[in-house]
N, C-alpha and C. Protein backbone atom coordinates (compact mmCIF):
# COMPACT_ATOMS: atom_id res chain seq x y z
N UNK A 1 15.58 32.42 86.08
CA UNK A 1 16.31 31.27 85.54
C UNK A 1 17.72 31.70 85.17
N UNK A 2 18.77 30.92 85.92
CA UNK A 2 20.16 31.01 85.53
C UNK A 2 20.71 30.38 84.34
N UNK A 3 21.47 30.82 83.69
CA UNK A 3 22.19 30.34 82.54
C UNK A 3 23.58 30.56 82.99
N UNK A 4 24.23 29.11 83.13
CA UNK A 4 25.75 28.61 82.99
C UNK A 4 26.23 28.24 82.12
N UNK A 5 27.56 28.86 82.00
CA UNK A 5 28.66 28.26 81.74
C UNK A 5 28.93 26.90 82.14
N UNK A 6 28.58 25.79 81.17
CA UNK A 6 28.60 24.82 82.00
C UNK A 6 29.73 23.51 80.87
N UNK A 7 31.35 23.11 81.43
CA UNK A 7 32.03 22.63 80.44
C UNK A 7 32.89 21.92 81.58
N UNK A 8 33.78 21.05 80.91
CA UNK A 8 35.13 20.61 81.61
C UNK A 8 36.41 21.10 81.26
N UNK A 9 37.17 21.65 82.18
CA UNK A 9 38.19 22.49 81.76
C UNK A 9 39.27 21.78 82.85
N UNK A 10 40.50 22.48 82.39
CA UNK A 10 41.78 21.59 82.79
C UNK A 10 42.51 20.76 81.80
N UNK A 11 42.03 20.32 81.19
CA UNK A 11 42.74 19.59 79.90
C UNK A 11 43.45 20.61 78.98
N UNK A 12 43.18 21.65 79.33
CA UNK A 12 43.79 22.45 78.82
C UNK A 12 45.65 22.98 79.51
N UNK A 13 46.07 23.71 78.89
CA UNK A 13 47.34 23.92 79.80
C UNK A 13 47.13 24.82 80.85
N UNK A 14 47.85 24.71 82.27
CA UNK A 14 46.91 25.12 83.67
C UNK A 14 47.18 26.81 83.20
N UNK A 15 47.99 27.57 83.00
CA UNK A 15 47.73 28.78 82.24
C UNK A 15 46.64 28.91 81.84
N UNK A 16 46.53 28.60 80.61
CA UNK A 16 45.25 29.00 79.94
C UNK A 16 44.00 28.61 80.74
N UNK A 17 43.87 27.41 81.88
CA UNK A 17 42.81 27.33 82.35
C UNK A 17 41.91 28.40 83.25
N UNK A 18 43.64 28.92 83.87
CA UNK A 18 42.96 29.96 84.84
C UNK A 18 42.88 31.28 84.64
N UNK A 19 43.59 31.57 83.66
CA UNK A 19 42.91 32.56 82.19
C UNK A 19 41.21 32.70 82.00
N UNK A 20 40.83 31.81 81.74
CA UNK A 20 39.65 31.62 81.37
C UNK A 20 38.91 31.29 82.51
N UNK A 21 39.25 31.01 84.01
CA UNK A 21 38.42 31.18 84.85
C UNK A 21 38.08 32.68 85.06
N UNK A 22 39.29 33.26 85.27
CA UNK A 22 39.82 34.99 85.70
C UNK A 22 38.80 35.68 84.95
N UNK A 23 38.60 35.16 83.70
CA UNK A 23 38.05 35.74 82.37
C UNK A 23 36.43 35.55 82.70
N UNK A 24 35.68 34.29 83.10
CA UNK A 24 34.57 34.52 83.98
C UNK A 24 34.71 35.24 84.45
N UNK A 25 34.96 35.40 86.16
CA UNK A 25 34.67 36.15 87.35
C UNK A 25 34.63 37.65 86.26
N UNK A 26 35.65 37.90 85.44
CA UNK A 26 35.80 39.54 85.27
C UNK A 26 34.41 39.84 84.85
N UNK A 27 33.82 38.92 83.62
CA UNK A 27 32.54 39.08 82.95
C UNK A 27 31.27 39.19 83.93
N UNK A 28 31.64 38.07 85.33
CA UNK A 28 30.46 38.11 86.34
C UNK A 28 29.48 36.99 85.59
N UNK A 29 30.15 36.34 84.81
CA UNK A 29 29.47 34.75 84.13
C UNK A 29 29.28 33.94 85.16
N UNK A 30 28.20 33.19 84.98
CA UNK A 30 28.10 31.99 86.33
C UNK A 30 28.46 30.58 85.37
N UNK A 31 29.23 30.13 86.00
CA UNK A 31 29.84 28.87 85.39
C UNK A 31 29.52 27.96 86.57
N UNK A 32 29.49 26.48 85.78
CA UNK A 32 29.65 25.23 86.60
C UNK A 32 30.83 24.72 86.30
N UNK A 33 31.89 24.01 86.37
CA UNK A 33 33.07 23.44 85.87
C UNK A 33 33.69 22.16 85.83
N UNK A 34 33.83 21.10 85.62
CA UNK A 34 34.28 19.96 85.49
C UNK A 34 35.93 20.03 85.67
N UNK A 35 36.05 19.66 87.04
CA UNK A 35 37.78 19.71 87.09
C UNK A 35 38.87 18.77 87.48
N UNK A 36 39.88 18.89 87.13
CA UNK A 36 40.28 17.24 87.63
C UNK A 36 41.13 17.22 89.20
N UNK A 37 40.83 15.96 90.13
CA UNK A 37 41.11 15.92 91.17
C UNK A 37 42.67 16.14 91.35
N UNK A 38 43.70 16.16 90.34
CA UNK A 38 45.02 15.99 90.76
C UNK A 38 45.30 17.45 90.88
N UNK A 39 44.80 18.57 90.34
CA UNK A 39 44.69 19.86 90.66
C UNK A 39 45.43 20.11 92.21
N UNK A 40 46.31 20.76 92.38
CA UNK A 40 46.43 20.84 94.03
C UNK A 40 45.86 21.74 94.81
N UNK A 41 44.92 22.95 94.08
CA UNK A 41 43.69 23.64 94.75
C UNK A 41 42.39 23.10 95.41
N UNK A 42 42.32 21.84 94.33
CA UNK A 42 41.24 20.86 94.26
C UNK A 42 41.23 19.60 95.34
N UNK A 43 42.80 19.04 95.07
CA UNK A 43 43.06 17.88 95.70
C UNK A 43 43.58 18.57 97.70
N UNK A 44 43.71 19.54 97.70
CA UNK A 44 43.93 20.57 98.75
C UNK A 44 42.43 19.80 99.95
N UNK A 45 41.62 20.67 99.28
CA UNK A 45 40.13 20.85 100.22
C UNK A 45 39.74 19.32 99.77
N UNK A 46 40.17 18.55 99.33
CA UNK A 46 39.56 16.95 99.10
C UNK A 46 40.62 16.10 100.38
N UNK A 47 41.27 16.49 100.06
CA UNK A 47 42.06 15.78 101.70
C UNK A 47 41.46 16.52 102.92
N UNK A 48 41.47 17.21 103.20
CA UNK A 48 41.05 18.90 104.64
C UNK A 48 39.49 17.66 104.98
N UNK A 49 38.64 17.27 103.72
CA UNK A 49 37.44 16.95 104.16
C UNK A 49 37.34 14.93 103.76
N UNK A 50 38.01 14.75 103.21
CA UNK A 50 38.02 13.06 102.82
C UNK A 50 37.07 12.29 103.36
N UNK A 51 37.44 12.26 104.67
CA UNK A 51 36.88 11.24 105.38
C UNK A 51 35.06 11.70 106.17
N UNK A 52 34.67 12.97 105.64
CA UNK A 52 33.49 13.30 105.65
C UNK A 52 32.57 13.39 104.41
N UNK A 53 33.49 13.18 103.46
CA UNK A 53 31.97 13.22 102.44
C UNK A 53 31.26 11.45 102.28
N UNK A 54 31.85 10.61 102.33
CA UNK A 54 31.49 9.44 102.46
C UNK A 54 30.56 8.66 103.60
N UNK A 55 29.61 9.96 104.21
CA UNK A 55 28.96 9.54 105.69
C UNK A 55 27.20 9.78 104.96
N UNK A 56 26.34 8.91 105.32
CA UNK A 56 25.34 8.69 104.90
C UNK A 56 24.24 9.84 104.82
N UNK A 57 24.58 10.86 105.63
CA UNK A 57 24.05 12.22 105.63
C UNK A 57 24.44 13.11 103.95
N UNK A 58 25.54 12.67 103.29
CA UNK A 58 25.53 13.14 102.28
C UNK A 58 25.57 12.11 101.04
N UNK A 59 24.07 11.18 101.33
CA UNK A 59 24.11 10.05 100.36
C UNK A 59 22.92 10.42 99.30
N UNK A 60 22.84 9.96 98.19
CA UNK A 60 21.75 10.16 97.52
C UNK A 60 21.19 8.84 96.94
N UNK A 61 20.68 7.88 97.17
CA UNK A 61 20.23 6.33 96.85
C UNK A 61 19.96 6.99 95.52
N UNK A 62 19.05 7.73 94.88
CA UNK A 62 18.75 7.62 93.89
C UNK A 62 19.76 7.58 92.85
N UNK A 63 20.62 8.11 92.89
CA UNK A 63 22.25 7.85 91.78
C UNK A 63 23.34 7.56 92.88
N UNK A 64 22.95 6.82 94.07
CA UNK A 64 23.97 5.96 94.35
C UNK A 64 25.29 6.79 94.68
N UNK A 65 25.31 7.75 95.15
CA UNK A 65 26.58 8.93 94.71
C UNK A 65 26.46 9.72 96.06
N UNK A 66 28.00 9.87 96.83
CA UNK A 66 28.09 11.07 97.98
C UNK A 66 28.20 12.25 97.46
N UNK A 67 27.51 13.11 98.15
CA UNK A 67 28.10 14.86 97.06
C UNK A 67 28.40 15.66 98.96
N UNK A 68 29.54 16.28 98.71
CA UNK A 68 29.42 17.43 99.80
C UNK A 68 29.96 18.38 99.11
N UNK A 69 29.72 20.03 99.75
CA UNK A 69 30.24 20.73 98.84
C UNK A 69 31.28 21.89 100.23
N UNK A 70 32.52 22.62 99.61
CA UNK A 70 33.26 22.76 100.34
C UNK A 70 33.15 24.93 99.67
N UNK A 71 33.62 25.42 100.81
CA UNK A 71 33.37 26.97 100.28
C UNK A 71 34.93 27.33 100.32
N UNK A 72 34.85 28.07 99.32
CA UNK A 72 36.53 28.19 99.19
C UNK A 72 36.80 30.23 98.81
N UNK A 73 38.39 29.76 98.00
CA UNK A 73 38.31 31.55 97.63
C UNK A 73 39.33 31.56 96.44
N UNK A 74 38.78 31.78 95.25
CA UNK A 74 39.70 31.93 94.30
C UNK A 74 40.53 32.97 94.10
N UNK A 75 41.93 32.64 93.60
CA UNK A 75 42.90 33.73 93.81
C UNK A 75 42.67 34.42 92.32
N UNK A 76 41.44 35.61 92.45
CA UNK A 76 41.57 36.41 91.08
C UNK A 76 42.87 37.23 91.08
N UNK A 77 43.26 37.27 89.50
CA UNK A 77 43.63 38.27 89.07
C UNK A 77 43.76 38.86 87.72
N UNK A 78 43.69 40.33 87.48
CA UNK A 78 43.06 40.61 86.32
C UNK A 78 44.28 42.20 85.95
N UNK A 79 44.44 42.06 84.25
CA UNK A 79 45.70 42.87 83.96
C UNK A 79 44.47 44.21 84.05
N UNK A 80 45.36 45.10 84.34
CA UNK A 80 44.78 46.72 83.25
C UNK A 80 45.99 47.23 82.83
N UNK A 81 45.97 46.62 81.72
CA UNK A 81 47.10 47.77 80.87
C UNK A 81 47.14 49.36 80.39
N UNK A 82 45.56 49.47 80.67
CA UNK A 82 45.62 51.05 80.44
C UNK A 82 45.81 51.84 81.61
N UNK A 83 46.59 50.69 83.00
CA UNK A 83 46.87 51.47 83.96
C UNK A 83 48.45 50.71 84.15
N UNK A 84 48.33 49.89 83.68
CA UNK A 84 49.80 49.42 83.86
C UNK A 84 50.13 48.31 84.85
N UNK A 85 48.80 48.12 85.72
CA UNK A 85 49.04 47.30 87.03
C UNK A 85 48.02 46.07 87.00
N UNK A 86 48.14 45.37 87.80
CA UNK A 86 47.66 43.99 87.95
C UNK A 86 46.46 43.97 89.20
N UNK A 87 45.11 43.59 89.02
CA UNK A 87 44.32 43.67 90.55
C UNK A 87 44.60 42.17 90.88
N UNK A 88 44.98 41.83 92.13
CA UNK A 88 44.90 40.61 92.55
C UNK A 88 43.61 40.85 94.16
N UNK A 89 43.04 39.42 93.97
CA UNK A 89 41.68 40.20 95.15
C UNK A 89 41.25 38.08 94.86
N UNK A 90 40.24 38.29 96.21
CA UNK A 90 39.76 36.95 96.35
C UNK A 90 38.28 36.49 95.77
N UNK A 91 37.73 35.79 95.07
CA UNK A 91 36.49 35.68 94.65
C UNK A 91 36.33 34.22 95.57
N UNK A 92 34.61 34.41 95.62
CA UNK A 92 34.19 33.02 96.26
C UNK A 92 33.97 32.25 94.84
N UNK A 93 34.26 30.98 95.35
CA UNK A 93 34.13 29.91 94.32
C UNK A 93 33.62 28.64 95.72
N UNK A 94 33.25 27.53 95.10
CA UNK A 94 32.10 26.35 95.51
C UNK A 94 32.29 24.89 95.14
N UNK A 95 33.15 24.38 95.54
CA UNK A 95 33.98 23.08 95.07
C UNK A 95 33.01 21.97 95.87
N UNK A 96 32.29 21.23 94.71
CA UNK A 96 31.40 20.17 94.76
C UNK A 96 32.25 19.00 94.94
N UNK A 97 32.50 18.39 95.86
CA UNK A 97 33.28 16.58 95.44
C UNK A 97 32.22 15.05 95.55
N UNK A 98 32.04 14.67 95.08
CA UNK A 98 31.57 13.43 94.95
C UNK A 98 32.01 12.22 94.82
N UNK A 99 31.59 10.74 95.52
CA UNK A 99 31.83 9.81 95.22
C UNK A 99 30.46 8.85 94.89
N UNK A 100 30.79 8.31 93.55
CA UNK A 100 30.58 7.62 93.06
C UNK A 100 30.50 6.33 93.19
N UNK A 101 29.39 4.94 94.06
CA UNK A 101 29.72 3.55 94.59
C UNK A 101 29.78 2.99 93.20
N UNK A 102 29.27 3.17 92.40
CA UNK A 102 29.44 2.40 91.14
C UNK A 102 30.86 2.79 89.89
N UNK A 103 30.75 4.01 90.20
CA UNK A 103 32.47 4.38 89.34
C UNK A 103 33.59 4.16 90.21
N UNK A 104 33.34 4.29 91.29
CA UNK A 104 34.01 3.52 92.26
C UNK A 104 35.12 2.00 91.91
N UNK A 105 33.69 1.22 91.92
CA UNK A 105 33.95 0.01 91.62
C UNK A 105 34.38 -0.50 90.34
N UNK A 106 34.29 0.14 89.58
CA UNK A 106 34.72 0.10 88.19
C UNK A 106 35.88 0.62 87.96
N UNK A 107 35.87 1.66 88.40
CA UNK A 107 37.75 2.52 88.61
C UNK A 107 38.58 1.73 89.25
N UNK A 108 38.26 0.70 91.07
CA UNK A 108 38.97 0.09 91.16
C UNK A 108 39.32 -1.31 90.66
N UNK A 109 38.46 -1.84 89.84
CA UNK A 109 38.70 -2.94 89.18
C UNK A 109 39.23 -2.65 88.08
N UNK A 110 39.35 -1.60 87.20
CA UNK A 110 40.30 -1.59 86.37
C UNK A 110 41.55 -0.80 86.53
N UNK A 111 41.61 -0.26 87.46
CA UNK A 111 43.16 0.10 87.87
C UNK A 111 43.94 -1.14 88.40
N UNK A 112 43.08 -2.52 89.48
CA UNK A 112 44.04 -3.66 89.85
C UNK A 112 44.26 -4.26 88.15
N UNK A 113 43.41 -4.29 87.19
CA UNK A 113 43.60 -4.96 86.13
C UNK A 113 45.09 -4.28 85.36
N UNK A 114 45.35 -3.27 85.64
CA UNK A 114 45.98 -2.89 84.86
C UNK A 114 47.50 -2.96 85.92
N UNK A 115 47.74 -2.83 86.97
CA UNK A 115 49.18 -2.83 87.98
C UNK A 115 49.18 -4.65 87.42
N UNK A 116 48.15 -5.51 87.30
CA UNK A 116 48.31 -6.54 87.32
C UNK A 116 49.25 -7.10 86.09
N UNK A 117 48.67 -6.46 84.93
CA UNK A 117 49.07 -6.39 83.75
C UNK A 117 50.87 -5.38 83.51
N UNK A 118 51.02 -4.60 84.18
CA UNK A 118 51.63 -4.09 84.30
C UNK A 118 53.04 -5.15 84.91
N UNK A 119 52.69 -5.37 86.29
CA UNK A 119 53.20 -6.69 86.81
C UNK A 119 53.89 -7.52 86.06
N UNK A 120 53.00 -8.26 84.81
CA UNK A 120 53.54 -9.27 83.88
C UNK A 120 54.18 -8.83 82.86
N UNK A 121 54.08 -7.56 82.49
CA UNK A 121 54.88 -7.06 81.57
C UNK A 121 56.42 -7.01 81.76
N UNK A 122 57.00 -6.54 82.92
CA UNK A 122 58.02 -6.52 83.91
C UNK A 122 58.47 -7.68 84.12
N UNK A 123 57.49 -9.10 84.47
CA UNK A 123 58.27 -10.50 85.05
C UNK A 123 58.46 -11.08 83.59
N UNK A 124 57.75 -10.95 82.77
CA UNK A 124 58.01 -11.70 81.19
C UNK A 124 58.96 -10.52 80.11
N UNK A 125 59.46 -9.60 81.03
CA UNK A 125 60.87 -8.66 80.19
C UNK A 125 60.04 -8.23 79.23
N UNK A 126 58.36 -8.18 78.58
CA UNK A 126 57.48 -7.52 77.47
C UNK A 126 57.65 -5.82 78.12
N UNK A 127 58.84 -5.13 78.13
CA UNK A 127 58.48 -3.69 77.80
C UNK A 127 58.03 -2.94 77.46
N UNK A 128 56.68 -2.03 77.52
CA UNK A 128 56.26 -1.47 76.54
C UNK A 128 56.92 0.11 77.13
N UNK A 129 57.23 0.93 76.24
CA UNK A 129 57.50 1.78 76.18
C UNK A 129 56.89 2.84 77.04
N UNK A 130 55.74 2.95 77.06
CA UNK A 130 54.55 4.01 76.98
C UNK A 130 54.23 3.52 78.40
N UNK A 131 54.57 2.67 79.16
CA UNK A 131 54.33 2.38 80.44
C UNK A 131 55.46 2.60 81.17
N UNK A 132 56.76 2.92 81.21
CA UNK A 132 57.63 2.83 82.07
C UNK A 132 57.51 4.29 82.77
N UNK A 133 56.70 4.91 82.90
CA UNK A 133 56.39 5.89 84.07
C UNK A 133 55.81 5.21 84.98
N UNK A 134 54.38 4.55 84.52
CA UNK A 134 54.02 3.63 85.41
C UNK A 134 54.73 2.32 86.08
N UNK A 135 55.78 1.95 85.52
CA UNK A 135 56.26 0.71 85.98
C UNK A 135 57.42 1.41 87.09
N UNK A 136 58.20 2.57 86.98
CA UNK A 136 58.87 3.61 87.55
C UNK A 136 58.00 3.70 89.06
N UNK A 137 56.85 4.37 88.73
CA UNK A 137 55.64 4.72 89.90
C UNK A 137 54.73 3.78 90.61
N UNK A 138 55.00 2.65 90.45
CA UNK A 138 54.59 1.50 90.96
C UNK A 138 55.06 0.18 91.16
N UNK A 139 55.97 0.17 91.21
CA UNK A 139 56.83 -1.35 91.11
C UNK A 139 58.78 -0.97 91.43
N UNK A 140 59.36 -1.94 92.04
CA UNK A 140 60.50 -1.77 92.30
C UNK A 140 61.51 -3.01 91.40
N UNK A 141 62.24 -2.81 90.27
CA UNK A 141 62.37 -4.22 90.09
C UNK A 141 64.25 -4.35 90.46
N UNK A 142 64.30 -5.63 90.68
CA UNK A 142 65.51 -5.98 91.15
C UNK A 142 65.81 -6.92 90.29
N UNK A 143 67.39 -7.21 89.74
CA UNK A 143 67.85 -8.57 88.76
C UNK A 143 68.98 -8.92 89.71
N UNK A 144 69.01 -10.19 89.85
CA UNK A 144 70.62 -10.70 90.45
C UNK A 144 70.86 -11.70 89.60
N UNK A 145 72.05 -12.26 89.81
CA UNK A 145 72.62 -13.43 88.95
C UNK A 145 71.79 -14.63 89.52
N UNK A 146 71.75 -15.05 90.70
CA UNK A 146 70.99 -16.29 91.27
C UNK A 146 69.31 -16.67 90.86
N UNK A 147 69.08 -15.20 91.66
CA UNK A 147 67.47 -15.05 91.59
C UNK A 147 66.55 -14.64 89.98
N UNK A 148 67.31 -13.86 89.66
CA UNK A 148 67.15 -13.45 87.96
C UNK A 148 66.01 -12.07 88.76
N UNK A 149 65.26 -11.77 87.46
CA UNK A 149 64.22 -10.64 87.70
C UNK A 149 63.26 -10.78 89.11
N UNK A 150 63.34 -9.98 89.67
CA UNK A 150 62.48 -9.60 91.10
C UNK A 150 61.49 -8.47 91.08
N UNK A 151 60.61 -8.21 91.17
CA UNK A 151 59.59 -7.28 90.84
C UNK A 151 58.34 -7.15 91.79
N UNK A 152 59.10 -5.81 92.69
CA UNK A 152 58.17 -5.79 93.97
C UNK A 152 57.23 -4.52 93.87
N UNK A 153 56.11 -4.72 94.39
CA UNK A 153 54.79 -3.84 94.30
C UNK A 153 55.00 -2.35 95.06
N UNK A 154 55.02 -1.07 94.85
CA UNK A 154 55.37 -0.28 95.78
C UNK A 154 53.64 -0.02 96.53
N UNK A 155 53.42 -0.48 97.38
CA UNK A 155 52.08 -0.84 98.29
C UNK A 155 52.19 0.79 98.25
N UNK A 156 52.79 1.76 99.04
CA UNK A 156 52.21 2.93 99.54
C UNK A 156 51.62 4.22 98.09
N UNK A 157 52.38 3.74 97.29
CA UNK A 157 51.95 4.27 95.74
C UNK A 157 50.92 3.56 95.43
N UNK A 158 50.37 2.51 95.32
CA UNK A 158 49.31 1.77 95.19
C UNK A 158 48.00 2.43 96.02
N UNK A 159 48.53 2.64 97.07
CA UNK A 159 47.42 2.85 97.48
C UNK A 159 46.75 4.66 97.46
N UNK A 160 48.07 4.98 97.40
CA UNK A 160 47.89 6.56 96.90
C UNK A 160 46.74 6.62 96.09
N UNK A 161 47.28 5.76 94.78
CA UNK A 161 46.80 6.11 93.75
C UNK A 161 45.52 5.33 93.15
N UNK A 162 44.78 4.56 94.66
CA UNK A 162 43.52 3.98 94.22
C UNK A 162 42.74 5.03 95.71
N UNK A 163 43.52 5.74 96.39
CA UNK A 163 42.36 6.59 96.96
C UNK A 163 41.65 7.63 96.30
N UNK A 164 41.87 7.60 95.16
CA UNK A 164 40.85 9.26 94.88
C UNK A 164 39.75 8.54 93.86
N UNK A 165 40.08 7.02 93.30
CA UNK A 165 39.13 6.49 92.63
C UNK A 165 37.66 6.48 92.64
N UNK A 166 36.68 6.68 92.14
CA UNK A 166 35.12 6.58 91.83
C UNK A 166 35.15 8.62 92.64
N UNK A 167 36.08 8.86 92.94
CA UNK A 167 36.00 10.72 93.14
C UNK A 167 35.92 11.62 91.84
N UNK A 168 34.95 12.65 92.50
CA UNK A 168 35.19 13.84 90.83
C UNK A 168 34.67 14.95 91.77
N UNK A 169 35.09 16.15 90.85
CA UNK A 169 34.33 17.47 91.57
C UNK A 169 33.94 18.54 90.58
N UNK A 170 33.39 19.39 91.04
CA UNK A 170 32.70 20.50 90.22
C UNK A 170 33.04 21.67 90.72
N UNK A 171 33.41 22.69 90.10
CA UNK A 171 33.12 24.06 90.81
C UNK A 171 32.46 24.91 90.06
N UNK A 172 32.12 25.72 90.98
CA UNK A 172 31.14 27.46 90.31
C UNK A 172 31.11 28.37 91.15
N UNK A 173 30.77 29.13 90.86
CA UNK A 173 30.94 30.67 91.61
C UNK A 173 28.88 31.08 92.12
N UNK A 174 28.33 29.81 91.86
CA UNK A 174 27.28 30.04 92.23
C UNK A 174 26.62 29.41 93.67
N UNK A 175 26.15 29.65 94.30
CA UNK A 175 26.35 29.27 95.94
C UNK A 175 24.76 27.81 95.00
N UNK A 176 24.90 26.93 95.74
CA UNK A 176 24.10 25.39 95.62
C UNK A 176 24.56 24.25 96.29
N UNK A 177 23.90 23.63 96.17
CA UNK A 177 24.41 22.14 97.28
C UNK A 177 24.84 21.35 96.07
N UNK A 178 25.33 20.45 96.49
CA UNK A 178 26.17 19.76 96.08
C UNK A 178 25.10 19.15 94.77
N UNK A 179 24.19 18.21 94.74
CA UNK A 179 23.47 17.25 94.04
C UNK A 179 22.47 18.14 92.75
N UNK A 180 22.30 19.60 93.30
CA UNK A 180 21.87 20.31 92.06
C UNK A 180 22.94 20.82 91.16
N UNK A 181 23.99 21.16 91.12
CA UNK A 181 25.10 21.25 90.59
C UNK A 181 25.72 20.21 89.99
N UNK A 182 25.33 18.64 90.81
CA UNK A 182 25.24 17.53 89.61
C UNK A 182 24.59 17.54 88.70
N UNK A 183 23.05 17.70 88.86
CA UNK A 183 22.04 17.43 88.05
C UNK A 183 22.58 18.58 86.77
N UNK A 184 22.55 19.99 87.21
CA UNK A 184 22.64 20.91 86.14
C UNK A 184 24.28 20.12 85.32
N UNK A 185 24.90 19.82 85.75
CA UNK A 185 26.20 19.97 85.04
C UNK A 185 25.95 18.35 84.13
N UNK A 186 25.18 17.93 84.52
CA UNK A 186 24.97 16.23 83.98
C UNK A 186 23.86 16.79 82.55
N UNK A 187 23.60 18.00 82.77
CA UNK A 187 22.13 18.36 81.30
C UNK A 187 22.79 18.70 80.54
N UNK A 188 24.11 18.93 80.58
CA UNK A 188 25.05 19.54 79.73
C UNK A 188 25.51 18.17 78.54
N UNK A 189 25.20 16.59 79.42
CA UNK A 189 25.62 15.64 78.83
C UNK A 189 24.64 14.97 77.54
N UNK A 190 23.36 15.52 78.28
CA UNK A 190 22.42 15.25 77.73
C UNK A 190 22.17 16.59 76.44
N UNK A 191 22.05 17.35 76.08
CA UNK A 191 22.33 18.26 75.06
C UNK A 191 23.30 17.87 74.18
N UNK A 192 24.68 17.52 75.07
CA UNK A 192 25.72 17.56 73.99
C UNK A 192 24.85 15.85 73.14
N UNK A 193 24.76 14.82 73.88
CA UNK A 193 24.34 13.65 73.24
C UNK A 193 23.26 13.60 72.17
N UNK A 194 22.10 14.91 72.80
CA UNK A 194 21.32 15.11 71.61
C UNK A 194 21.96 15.77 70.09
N UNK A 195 22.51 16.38 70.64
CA UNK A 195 23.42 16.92 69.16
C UNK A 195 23.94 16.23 68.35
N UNK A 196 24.23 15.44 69.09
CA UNK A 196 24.98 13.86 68.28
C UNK A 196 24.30 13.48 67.84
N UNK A 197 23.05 13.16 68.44
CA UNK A 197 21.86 12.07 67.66
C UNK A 197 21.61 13.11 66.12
N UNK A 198 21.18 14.59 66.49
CA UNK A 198 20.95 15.27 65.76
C UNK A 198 22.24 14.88 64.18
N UNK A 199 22.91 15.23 64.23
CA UNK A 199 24.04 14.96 63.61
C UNK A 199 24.41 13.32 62.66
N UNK A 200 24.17 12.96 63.63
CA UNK A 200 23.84 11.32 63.20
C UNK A 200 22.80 11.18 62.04
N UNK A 201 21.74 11.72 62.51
CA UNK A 201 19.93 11.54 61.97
C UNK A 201 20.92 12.29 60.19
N UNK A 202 21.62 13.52 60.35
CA UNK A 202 21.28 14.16 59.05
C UNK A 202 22.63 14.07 58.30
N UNK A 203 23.71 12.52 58.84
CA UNK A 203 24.68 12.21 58.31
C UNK A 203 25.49 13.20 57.82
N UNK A 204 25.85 14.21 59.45
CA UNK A 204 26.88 14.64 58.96
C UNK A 204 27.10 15.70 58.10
N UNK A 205 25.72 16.01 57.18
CA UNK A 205 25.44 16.64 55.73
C UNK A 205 25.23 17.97 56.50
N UNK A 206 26.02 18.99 55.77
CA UNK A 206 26.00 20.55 56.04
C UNK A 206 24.80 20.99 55.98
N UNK A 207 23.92 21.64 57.01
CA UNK A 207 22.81 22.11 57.02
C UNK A 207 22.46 22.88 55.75
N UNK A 208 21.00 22.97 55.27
CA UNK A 208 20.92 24.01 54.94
C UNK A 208 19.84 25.26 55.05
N UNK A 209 20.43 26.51 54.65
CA UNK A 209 19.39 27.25 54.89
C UNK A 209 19.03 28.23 53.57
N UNK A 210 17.77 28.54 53.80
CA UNK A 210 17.25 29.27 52.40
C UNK A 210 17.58 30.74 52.77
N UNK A 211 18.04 31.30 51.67
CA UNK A 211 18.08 32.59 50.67
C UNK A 211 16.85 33.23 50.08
N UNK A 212 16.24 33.97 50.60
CA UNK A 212 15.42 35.08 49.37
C UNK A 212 15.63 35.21 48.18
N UNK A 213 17.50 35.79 48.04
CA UNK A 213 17.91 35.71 47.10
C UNK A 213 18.33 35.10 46.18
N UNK A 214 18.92 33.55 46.56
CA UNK A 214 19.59 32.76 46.04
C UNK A 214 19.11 31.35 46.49
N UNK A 215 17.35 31.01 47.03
CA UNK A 215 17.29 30.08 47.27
C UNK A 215 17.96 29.49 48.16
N UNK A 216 18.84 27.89 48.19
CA UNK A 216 18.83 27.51 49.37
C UNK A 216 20.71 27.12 48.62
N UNK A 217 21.17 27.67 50.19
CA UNK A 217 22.65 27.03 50.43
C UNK A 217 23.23 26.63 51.36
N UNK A 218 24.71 25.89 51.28
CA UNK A 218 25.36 25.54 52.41
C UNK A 218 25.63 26.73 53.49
N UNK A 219 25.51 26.15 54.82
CA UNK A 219 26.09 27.20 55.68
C UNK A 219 26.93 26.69 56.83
């Protein structure tokens, strides 16, 4: 029985992420990983294969979900300061991608909800601040004296940015098919949720544990 490393990483700053991959491989830890598609290692081998993971040979009816998995080579590298030099060398790593028909559909109905919304923000002059990257990255707007505000859709950004929707991927350094590497990395959801319940049940209240010496205290 294997024991993973099993978390989502990337939210972190991409430094420190691949720090802490490097920092596996050195240990020889088997990790599963939760990573995000805009990655360009990631989003790399997700274009190379796109239009093959979505073929019924890699379907699973029971969660509704494509999985293929792609073999790759991570660029280790690791300091020795008590030699002064750097090893750089290739490790295998195992990039799971999946699509999702039901996150799918939910991702693309709330991404049109939101260009839509976006849209009216722009034709009714309501600015919000915190959107003008998006209104920048998706929309062209034009003012003239005749016509007044004009506000055109940039279609090829649009569509960019609803192809990777109901997509996610996984990696590990452990050779598996695609749908067991779901399952294991999905028990991770289920633990963390029990903890919660756990937590919930005992409001929060600092465990406690007994003392020989001193009876029972916080810990």
């Amino acid at each position: 029985m294997y024991i993973y490393i099993i978390f989502y990483i990337f939210s972190l700053q991409r430094n420190d992420s691949i720090e802490i991959i490097n920092g596996l491989y050195k240990e020889h830890v088997k990790f599963l990983v939760g990573v995000k598609l805009s990655l360009k290692f990631i989003k790399k081998h997700l274009d190379e294969v796109y239009d093959d993971i979505r073929m019924f040979t890699n379907y699973d009816e029971g969660i509704n979900t494509y999985g293929y998995t792609v073999s790759s080579e991570w660029n280790y590298t690791r300091e020795r300061p008590y030699k002064g030099d750097v090893i750089n060398d290739k490790r295998r790593i195992y990039i799971h991608y999946f699509y999702s028909i039901e996150k799918g559909a939910d991702d693309e109905q709330a991404f049109d909800k939101r260009i839509s919304e976006l849209c009216s923000e722009l034709l009714e002059g309501k600015i919000v601040e915190e959107h003008k990257k998006a209104y920048s990255q998706f929309f062209e707007v034009k003012e003239t004296p005749v016509r007044g505000r004009q506000v055109y859709y940039k279609e090829n950004e649009i569509k960019a940015a609803r192809k990777y929707l109901g997509y996610f991927a996984l990696i590990t350094n452990e050779k598996m098919d695609a749908f067991t590497a779901l399952h294991l990395y999905r028990m991770k959801d289920v633990v963390e949720k029990a903890f919660g319940n756990i937590k919930d049940r005992l409001n929060m209240r600092r465990l406690l544990v007994k003392s020989e010496n001193a009876g029972f205290m916080g810990c």
